[in-house]
N, C-alpha and C. Protein backbone atom coordinates (compact mmCIF):
# COMPACT_ATOMS: atom_id res chain seq x y z
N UNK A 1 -50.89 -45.33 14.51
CA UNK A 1 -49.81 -45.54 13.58
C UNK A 1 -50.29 -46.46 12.47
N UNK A 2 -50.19 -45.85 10.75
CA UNK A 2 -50.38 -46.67 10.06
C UNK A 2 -49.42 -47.33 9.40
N UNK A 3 -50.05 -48.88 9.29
CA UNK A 3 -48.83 -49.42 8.32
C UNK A 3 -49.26 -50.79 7.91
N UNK A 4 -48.69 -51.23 6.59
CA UNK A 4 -49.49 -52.31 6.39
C UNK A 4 -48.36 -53.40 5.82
N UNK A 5 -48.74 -54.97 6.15
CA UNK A 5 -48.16 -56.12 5.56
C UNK A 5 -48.05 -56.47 4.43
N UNK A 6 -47.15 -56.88 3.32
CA UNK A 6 -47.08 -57.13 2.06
C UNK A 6 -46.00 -58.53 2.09
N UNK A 7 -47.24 -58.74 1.34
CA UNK A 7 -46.02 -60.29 1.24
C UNK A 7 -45.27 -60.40 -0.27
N UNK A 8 -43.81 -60.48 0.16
CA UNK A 8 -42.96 -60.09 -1.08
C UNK A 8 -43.05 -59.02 -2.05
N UNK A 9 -42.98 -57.62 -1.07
CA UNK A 9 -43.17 -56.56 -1.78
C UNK A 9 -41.57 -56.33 -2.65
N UNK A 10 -41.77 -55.64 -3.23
CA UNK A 10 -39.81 -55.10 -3.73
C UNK A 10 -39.30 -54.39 -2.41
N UNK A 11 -38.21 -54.53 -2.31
CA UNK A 11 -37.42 -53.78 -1.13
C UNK A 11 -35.76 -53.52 -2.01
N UNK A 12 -35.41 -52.50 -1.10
CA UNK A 12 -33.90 -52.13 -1.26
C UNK A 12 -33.04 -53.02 -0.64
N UNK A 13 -32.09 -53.89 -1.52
CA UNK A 13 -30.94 -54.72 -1.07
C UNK A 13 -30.67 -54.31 0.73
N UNK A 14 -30.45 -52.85 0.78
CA UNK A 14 -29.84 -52.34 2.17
C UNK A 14 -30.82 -52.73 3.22
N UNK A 15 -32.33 -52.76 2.81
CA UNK A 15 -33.94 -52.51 3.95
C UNK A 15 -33.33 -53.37 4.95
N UNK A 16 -33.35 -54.73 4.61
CA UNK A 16 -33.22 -55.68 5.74
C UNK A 16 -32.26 -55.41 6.80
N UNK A 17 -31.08 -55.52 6.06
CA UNK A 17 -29.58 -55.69 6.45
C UNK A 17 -30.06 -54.36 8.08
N UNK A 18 -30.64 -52.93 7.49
CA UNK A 18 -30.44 -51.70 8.20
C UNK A 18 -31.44 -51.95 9.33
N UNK A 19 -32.35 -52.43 9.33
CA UNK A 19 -33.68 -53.21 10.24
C UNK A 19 -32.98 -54.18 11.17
N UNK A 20 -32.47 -54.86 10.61
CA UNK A 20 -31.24 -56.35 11.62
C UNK A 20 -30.37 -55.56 12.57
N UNK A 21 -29.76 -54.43 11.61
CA UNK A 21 -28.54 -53.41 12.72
C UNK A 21 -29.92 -52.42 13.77
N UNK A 22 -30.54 -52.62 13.38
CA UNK A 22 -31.36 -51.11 14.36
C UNK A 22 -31.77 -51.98 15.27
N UNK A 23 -32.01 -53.56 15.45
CA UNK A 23 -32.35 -54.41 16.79
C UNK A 23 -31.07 -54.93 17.51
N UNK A 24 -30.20 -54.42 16.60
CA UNK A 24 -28.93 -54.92 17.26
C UNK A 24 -28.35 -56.28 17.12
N UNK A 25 -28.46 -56.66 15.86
CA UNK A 25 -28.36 -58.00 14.86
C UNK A 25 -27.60 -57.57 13.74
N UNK A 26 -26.11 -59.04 13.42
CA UNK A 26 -25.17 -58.40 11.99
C UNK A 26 -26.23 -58.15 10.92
N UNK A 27 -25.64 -57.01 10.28
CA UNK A 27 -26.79 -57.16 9.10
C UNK A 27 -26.41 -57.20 8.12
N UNK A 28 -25.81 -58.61 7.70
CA UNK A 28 -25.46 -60.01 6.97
C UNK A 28 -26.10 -59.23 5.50
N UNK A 29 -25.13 -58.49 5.44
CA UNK A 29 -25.30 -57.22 3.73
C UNK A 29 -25.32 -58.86 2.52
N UNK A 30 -24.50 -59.43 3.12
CA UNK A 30 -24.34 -60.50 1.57
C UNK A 30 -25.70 -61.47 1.58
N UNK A 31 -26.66 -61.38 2.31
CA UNK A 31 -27.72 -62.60 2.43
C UNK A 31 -28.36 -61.77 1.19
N UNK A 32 -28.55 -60.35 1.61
CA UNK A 32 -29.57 -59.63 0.19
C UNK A 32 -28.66 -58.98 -0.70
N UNK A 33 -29.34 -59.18 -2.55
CA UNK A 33 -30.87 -60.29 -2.25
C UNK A 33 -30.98 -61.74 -2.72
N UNK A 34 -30.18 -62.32 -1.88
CA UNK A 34 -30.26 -63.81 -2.70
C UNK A 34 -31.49 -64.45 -1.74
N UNK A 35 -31.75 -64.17 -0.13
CA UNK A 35 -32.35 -64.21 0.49
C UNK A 35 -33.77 -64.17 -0.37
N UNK A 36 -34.20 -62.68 -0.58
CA UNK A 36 -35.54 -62.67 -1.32
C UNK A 36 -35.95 -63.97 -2.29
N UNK A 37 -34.85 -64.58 -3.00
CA UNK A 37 -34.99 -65.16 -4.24
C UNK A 37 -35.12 -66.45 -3.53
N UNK A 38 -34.58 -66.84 -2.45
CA UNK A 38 -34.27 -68.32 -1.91
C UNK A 38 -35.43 -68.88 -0.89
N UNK A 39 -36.08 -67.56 -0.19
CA UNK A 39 -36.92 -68.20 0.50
C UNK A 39 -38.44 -68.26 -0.24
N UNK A 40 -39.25 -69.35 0.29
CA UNK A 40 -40.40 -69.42 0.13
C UNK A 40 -41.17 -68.19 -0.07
N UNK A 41 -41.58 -67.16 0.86
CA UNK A 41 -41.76 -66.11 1.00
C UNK A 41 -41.66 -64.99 1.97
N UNK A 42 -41.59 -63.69 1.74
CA UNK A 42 -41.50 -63.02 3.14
C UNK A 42 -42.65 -62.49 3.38
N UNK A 43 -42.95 -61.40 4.47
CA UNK A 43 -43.52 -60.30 5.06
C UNK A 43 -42.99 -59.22 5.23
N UNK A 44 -43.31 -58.27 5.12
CA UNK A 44 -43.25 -56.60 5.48
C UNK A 44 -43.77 -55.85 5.23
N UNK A 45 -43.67 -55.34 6.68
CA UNK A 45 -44.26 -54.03 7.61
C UNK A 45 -43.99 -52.80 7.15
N UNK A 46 -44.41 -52.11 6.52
CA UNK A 46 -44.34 -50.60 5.84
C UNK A 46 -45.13 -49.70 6.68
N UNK A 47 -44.96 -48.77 6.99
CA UNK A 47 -45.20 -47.56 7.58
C UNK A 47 -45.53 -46.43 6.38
N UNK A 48 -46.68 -45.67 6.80
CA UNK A 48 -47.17 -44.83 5.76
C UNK A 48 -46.10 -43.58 4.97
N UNK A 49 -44.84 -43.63 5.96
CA UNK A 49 -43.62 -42.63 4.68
C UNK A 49 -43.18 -43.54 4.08
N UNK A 50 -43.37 -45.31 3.91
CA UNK A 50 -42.46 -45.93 2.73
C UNK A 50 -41.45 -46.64 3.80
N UNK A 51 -41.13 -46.74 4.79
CA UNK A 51 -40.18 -47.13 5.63
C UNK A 51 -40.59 -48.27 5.98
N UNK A 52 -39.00 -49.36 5.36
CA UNK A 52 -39.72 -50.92 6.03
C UNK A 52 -39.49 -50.89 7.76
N UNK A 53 -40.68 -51.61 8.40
CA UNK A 53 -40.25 -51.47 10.30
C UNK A 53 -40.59 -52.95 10.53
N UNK A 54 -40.91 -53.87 9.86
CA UNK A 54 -40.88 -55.27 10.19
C UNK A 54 -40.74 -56.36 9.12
N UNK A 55 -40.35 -57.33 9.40
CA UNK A 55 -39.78 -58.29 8.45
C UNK A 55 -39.71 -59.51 8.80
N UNK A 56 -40.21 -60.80 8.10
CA UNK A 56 -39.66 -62.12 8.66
C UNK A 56 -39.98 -63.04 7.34
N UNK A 57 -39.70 -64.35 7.65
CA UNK A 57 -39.75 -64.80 6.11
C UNK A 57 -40.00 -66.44 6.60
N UNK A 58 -40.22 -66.78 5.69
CA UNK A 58 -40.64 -69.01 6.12
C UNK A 58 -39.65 -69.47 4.38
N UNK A 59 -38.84 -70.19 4.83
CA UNK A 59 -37.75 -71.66 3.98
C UNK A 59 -38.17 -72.28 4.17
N UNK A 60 -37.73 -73.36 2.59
CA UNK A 60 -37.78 -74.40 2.77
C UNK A 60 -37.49 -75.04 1.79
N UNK A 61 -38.32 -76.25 1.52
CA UNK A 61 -38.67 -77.09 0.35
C UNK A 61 -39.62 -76.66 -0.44
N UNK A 62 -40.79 -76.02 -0.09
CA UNK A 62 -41.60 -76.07 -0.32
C UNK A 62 -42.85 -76.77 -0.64
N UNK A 63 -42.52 -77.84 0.32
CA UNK A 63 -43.19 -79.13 0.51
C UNK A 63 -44.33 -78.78 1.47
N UNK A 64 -44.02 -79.74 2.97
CA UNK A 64 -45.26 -79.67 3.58
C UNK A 64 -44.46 -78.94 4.79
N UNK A 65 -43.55 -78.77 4.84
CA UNK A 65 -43.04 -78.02 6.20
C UNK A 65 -42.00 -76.67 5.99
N UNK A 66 -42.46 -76.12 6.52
CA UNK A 66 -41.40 -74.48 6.19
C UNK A 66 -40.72 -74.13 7.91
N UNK A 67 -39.97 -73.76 7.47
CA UNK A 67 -39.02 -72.76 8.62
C UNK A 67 -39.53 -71.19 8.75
N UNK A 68 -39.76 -70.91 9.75
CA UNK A 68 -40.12 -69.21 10.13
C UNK A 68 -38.83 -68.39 10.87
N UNK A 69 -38.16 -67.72 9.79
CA UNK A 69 -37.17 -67.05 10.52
C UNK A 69 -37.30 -65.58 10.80
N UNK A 70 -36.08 -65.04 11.48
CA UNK A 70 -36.10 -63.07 11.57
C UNK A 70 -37.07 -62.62 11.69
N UNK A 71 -37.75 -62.44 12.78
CA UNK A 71 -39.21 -61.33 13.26
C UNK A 71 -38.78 -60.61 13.41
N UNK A 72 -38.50 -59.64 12.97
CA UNK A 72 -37.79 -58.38 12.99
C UNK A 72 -38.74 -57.21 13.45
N UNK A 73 -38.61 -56.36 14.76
CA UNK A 73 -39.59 -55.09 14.83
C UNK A 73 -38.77 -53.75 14.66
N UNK A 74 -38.71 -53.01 14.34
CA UNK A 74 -38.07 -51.63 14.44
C UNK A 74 -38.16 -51.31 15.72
N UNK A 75 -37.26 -50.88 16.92
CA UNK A 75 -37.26 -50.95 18.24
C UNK A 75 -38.64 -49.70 18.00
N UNK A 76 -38.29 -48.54 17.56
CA UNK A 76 -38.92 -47.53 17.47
C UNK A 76 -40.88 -47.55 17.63
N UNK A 77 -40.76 -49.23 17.19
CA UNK A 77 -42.44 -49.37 16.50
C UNK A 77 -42.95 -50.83 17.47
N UNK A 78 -41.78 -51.26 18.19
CA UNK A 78 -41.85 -52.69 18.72
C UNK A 78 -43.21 -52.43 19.92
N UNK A 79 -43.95 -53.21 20.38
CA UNK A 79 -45.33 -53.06 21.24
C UNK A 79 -46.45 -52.55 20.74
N UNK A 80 -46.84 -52.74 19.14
CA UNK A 80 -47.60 -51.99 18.54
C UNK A 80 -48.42 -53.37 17.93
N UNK A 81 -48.27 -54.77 18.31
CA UNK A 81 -48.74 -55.62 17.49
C UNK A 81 -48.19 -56.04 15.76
N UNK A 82 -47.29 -55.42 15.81
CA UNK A 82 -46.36 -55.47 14.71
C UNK A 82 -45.94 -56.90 14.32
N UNK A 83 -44.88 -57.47 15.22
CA UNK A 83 -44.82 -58.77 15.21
C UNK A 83 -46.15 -59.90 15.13
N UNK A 84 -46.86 -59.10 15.55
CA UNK A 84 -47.84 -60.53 15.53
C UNK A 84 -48.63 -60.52 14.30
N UNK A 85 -48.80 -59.13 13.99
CA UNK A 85 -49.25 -59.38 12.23
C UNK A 85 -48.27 -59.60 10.94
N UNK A 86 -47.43 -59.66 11.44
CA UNK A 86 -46.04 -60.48 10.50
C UNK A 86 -46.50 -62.06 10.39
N UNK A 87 -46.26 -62.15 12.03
CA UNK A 87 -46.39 -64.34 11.90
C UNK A 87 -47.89 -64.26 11.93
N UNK A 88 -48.80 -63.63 11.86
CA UNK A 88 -50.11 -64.41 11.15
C UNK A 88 -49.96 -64.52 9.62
N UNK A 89 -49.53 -62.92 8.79
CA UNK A 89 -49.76 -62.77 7.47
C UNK A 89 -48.52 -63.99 7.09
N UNK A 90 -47.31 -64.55 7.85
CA UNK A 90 -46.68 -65.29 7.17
C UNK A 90 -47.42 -67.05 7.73
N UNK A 91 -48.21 -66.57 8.50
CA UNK A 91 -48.52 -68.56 8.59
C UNK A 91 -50.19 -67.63 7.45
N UNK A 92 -50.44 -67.20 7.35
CA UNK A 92 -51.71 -67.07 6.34
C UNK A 92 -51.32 -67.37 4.92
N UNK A 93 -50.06 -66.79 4.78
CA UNK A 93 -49.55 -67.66 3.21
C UNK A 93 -48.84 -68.09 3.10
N UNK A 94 -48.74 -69.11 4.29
CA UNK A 94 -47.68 -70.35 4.31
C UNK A 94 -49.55 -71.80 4.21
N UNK A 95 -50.14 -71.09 4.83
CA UNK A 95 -51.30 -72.44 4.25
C UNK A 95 -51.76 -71.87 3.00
N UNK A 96 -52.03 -70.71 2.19
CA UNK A 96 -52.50 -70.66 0.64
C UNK A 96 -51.37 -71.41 -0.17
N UNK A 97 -49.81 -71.54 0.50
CA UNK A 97 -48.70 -71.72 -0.39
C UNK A 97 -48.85 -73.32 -0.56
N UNK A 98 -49.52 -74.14 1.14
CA UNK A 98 -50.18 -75.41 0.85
C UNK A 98 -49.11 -76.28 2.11
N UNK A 99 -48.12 -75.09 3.00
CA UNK A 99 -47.60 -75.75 3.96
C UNK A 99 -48.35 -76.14 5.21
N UNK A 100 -47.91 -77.45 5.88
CA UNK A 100 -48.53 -77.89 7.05
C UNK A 100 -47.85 -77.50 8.09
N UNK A 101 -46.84 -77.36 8.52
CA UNK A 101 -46.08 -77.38 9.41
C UNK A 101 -45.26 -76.46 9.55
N UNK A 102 -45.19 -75.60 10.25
CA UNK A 102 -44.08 -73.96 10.09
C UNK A 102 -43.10 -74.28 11.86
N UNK A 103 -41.62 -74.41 11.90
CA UNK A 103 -41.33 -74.00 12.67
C UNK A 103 -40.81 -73.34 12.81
N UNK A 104 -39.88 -72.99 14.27
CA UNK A 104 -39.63 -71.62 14.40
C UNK A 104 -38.36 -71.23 15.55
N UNK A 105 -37.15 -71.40 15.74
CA UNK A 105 -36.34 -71.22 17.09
C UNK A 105 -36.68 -69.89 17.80
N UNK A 106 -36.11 -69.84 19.10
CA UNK A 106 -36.39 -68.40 19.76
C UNK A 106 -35.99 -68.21 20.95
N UNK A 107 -35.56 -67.81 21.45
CA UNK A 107 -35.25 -67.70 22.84
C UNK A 107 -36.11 -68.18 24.08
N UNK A 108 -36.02 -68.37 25.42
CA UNK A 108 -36.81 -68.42 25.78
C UNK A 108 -37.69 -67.39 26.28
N UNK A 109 -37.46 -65.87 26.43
CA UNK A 109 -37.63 -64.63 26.73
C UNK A 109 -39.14 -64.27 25.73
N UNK A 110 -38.80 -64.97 24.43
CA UNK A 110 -40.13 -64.74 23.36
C UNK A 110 -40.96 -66.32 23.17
N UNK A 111 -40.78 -67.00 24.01
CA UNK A 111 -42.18 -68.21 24.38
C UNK A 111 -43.47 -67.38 24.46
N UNK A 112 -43.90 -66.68 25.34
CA UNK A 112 -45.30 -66.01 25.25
C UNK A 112 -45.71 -66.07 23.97
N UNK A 113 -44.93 -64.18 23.32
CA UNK A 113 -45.16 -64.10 22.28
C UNK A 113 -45.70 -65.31 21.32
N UNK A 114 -44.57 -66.37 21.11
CA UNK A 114 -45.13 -67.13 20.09
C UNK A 114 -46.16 -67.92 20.25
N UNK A 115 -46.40 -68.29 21.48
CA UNK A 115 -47.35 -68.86 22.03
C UNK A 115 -48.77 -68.41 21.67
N UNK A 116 -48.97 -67.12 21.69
CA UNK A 116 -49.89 -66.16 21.51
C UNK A 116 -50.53 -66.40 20.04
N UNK A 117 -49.33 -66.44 19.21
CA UNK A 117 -49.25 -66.73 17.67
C UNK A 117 -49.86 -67.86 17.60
N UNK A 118 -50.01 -69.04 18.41
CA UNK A 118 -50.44 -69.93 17.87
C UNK A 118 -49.24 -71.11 17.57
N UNK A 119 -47.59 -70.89 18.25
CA UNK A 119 -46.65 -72.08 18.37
C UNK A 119 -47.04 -72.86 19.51
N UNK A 120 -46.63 -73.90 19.31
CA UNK A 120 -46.71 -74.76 20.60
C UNK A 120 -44.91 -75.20 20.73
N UNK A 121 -44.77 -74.62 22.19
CA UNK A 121 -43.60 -74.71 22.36
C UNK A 121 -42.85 -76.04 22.47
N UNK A 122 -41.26 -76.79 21.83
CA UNK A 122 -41.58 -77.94 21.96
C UNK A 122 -39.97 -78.22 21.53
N UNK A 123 -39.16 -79.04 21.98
CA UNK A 123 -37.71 -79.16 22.16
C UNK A 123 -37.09 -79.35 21.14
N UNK A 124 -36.04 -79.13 20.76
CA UNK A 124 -35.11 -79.03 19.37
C UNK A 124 -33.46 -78.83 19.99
N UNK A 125 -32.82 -78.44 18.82
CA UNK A 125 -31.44 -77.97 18.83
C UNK A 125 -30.91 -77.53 17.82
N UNK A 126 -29.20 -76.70 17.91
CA UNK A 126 -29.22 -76.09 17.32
C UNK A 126 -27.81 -76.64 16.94
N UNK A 127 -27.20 -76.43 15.69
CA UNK A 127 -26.01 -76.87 15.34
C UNK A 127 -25.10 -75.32 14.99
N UNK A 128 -24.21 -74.76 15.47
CA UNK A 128 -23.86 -74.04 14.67
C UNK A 128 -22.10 -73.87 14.62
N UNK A 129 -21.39 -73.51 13.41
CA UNK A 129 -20.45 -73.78 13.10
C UNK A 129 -19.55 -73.20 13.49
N UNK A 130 -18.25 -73.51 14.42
CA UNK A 130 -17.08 -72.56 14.96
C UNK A 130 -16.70 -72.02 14.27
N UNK A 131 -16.07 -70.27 14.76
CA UNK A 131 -15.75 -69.40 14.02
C UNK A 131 -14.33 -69.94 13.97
């Protein structure tokens, strides 16, 4: 299977949103594209018909520490090493961009995985706002 990483390629407002619903995630139509414009930078996974199948992106300041959010795989394409050439190509130009520090939340189900990547797993929390 071919397909290759682009960091901040153009995409269709809908790409993301339809990628978030196909893992079974809202796909938060109003984030794009203010998303594209707000974060530091993304990644994506293109497949040789033009079809985005992976996605994730690093916020921030743009200082010395960024946030790594949405690893997104296309279920269809997921076990192919997909994800893991997302979070290299996004920690590869998160140090040309001149960041030190990338973190990252996750379940505990995907510890390996990130582990693999090169996170070191390590305690936090999460705040989030009642509906």
């Amino acid at each position: 299977m071919s397909y290759t990483i682009n960091i901040n390629p153009p995409l269709a407002n809908d790409a993301v949103p339809s990628l978030r619903e196909k893992v079974g995630w809202g796909r938060r139509d109003k984030d794009f594209p203010t998303l594209f414009k707000r974060c530091n930078f993304y990644a994506a996974a293109i497949n040789s018909s033009g079809n985005l199948i992976g996605f994730g992106y690093i916020c921030g300041m743009g200082l010395e520490h960024g946030y790594m959010e949405d690893i997104i795989v296309d279920p269809d394409y997921q076990g192919q090493e997909i994800g893991t050439d997302l979070v290299k190509a996004l920690l590869q130009e998160a140090n040309r961009f001149g960041l030190e520090i990338i973190t990252i939340s996750y379940v505990p189900k995907h510890t390996s995985f990130y582990k693999r990547c090169g996170f070191t797993p390590s305690g936090g929390g999460v705040w989030q706002k009642n509906s």
